[in-house]
C-alpha atoms as a PDB file:
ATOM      1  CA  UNK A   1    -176.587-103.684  92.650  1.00  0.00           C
ATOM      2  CA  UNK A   2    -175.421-106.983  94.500  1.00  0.00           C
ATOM      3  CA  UNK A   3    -177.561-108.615  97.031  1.00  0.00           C
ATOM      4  CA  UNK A   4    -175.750-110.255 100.346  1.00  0.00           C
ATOM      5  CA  UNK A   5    -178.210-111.672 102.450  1.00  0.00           C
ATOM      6  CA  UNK A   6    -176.376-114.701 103.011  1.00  0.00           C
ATOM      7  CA  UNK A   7    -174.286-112.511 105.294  1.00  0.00           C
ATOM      8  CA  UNK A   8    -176.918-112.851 107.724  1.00  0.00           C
ATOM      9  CA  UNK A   9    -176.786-116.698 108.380  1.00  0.00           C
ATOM     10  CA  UNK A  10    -180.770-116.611 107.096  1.00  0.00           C
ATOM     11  CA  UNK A  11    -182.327-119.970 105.709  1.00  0.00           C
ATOM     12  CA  UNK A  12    -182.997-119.748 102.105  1.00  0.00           C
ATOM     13  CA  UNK A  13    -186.291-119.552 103.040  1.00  0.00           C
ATOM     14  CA  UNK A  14    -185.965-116.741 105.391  1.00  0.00           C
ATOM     15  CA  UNK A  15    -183.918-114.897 102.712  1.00  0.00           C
ATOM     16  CA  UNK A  16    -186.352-115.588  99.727  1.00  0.00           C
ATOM     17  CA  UNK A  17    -189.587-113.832 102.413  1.00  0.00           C
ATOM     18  CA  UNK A  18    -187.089-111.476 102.719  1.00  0.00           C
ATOM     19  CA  UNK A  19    -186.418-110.520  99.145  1.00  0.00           C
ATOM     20  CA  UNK A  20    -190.653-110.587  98.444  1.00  0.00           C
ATOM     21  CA  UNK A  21    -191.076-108.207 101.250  1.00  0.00           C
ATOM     22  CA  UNK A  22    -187.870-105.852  99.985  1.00  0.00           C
ATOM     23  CA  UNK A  23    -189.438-105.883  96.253  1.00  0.00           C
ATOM     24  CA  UNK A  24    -192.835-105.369  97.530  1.00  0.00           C
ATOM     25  CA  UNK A  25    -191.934-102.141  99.775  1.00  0.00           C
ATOM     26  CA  UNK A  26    -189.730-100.793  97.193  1.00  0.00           C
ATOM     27  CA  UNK A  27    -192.612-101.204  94.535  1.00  0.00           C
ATOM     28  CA  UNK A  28    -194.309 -99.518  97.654  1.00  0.00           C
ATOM     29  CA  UNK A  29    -192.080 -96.930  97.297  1.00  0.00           C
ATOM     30  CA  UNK A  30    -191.660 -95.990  93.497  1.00  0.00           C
ATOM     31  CA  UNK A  31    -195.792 -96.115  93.442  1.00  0.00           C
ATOM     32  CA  UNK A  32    -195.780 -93.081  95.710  1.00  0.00           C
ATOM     33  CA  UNK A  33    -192.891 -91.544  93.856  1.00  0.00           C
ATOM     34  CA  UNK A  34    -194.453 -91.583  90.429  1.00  0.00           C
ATOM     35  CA  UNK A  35    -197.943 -90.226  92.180  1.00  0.00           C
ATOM     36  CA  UNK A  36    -196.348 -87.557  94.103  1.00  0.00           C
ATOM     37  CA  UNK A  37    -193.789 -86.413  90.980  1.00  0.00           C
ATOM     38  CA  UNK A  38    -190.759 -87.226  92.382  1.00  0.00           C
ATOM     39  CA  UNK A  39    -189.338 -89.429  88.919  1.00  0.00           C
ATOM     40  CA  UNK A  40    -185.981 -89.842  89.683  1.00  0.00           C
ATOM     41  CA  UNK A  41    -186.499 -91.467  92.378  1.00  0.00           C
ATOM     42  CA  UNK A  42    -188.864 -93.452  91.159  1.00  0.00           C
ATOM     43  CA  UNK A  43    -186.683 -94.779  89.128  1.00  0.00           C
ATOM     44  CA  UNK A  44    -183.950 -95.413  92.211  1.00  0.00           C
ATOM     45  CA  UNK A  45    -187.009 -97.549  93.647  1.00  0.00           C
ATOM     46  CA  UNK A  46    -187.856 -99.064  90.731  1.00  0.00           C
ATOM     47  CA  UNK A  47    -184.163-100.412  89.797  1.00  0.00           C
ATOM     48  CA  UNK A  48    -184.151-101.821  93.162  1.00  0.00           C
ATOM     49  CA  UNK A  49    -187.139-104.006  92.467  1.00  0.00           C
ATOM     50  CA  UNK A  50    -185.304-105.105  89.252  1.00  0.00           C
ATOM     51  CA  UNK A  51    -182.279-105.811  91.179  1.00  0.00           C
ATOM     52  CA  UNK A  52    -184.437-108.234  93.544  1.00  0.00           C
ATOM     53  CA  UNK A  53    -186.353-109.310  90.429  1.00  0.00           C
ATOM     54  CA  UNK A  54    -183.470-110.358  89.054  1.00  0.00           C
ATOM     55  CA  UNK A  55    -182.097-112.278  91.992  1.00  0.00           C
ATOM     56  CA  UNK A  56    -184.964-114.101  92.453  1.00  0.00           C
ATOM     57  CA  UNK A  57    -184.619-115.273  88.228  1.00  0.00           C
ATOM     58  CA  UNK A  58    -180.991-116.309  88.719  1.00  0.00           C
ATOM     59  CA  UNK A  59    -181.617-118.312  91.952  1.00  0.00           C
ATOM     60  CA  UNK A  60    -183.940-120.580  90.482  1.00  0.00           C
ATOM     61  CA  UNK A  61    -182.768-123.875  89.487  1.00  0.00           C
ATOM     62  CA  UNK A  62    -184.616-124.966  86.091  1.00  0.00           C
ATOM     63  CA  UNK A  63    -183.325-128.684  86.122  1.00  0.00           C
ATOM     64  CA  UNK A  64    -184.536-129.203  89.981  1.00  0.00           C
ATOM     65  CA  UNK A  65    -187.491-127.133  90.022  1.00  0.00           C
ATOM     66  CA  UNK A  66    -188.946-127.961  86.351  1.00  0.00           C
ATOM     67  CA  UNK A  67    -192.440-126.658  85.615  1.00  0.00           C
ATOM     68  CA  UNK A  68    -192.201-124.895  88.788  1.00  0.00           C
ATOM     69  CA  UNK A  69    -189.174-123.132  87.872  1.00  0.00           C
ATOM     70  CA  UNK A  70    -189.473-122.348  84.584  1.00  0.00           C
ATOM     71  CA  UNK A  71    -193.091-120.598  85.274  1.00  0.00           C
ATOM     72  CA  UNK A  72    -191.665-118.770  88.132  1.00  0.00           C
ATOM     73  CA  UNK A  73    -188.825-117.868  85.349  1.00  0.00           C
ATOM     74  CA  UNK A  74    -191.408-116.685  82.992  1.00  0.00           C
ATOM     75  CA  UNK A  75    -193.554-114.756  85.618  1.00  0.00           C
ATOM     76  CA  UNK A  76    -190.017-112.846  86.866  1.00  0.00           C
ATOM     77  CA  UNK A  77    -189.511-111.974  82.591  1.00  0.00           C
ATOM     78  CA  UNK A  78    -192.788-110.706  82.937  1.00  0.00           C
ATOM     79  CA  UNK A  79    -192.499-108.578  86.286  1.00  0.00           C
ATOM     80  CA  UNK A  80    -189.275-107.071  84.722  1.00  0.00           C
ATOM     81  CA  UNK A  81    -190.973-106.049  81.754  1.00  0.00           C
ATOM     82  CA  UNK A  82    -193.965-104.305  83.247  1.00  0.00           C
ATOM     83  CA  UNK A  83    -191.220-102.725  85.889  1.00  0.00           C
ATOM     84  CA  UNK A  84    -189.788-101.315  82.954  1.00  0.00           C
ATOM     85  CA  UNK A  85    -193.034-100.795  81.195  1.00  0.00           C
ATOM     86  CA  UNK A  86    -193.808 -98.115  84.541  1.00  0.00           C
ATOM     87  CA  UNK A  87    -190.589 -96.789  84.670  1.00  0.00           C
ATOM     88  CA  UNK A  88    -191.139 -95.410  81.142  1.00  0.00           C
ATOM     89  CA  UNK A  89    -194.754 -94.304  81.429  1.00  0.00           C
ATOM     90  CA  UNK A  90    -194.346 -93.142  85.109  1.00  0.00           C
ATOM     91  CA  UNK A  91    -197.626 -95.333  85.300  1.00  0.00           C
ATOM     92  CA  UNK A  92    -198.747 -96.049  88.990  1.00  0.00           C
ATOM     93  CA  UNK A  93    -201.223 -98.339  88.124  1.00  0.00           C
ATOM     94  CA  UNK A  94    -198.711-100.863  86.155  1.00  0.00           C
ATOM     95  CA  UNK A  95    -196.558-100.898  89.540  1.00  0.00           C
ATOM     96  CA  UNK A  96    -200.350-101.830  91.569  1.00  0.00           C
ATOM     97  CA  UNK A  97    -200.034-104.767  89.357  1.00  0.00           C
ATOM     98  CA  UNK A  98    -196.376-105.828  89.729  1.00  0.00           C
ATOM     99  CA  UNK A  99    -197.587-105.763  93.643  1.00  0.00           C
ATOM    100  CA  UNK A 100    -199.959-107.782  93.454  1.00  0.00           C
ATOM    101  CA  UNK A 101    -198.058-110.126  91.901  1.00  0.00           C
ATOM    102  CA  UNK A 102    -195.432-109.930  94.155  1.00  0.00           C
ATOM    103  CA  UNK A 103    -197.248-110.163  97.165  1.00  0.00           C
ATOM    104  CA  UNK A 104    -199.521-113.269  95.734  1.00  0.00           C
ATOM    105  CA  UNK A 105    -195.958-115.065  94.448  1.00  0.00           C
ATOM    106  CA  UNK A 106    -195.284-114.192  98.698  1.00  0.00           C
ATOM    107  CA  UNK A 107    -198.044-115.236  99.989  1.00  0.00           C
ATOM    108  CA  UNK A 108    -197.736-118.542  98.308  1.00  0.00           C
ATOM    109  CA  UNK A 109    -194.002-119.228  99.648  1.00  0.00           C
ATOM    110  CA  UNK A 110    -195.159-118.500 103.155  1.00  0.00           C
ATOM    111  CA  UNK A 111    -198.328-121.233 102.880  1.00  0.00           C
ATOM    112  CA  UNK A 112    -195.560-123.573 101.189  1.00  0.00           C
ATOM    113  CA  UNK A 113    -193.005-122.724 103.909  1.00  0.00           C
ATOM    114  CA  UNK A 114    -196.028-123.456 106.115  1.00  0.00           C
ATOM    115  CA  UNK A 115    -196.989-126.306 104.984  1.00  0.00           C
ATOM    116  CA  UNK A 116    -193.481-128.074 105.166  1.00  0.00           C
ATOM    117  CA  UNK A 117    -192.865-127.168 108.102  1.00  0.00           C
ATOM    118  CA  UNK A 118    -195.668-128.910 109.384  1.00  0.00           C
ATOM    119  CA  UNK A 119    -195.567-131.585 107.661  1.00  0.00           C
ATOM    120  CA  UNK A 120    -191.876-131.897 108.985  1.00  0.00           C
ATOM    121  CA  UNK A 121    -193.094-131.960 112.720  1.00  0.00           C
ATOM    122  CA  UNK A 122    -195.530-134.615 112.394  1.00  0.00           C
ATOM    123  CA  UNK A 123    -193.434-137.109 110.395  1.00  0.00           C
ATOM    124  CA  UNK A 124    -191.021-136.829 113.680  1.00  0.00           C
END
């Protein structure tokens, strides 16, 4: 599964909140899947969450973003692991914590994203 947002003249920024919020409401998604039965497509939601997962890991540039990066790298390892973790014990409560995680990792871009942009407007 290939991801085109770029299509979509978005800032990287823009694109990244975008991603967060697609993995979060297919995680969403599989969560009440597994709960109400429905496994198969559970797993259809779940390999979309990889699939953003895995965007996110192979956008990140290591020699630029250093600590940063690489503990963002290791987090997304993680996130894939427990995704597949749930996927194989139709577990609910593993894909509650891939959430959270997901929606903290958001949360923190958007104060970031915040933050510059402020920061930005009073240097002009």
């Amino acid at each position: 599964m290939s991801i085109n947002l770029n299509e979509q003249n978005l800032s990287q920024e823009e694109m990244l909140l975008m991603l967060y919020e697609g993995g979060i409401n297919f995680c969403n998604q599989a969560k009440e899947k597994f709960i109400s039965g429905e496994f198969q497509s559970a797993n259809e939601k779940i390999k979309k969450v990889q699939a953003i997962v895995n965007e996110l890991t192979v956008t990140l540039d290591i020699k630029k973003g250093g600590e940063i990066a690489n503990n963002l790298y290791n987090l997304y390892e993680y996130i894939n692991h427990r995704l597949i973790q749930a996927n194989i014990r139709k577990d609910p409560e593993i894909l509650k914590e891939v959430l959270s995680l997901l929606e903290e990792l958001k949360a923190g871009w958007e104060d970031a994203f915040k933050k510059t942009k402020e920061n930005n407007n009073t240097s002009d």
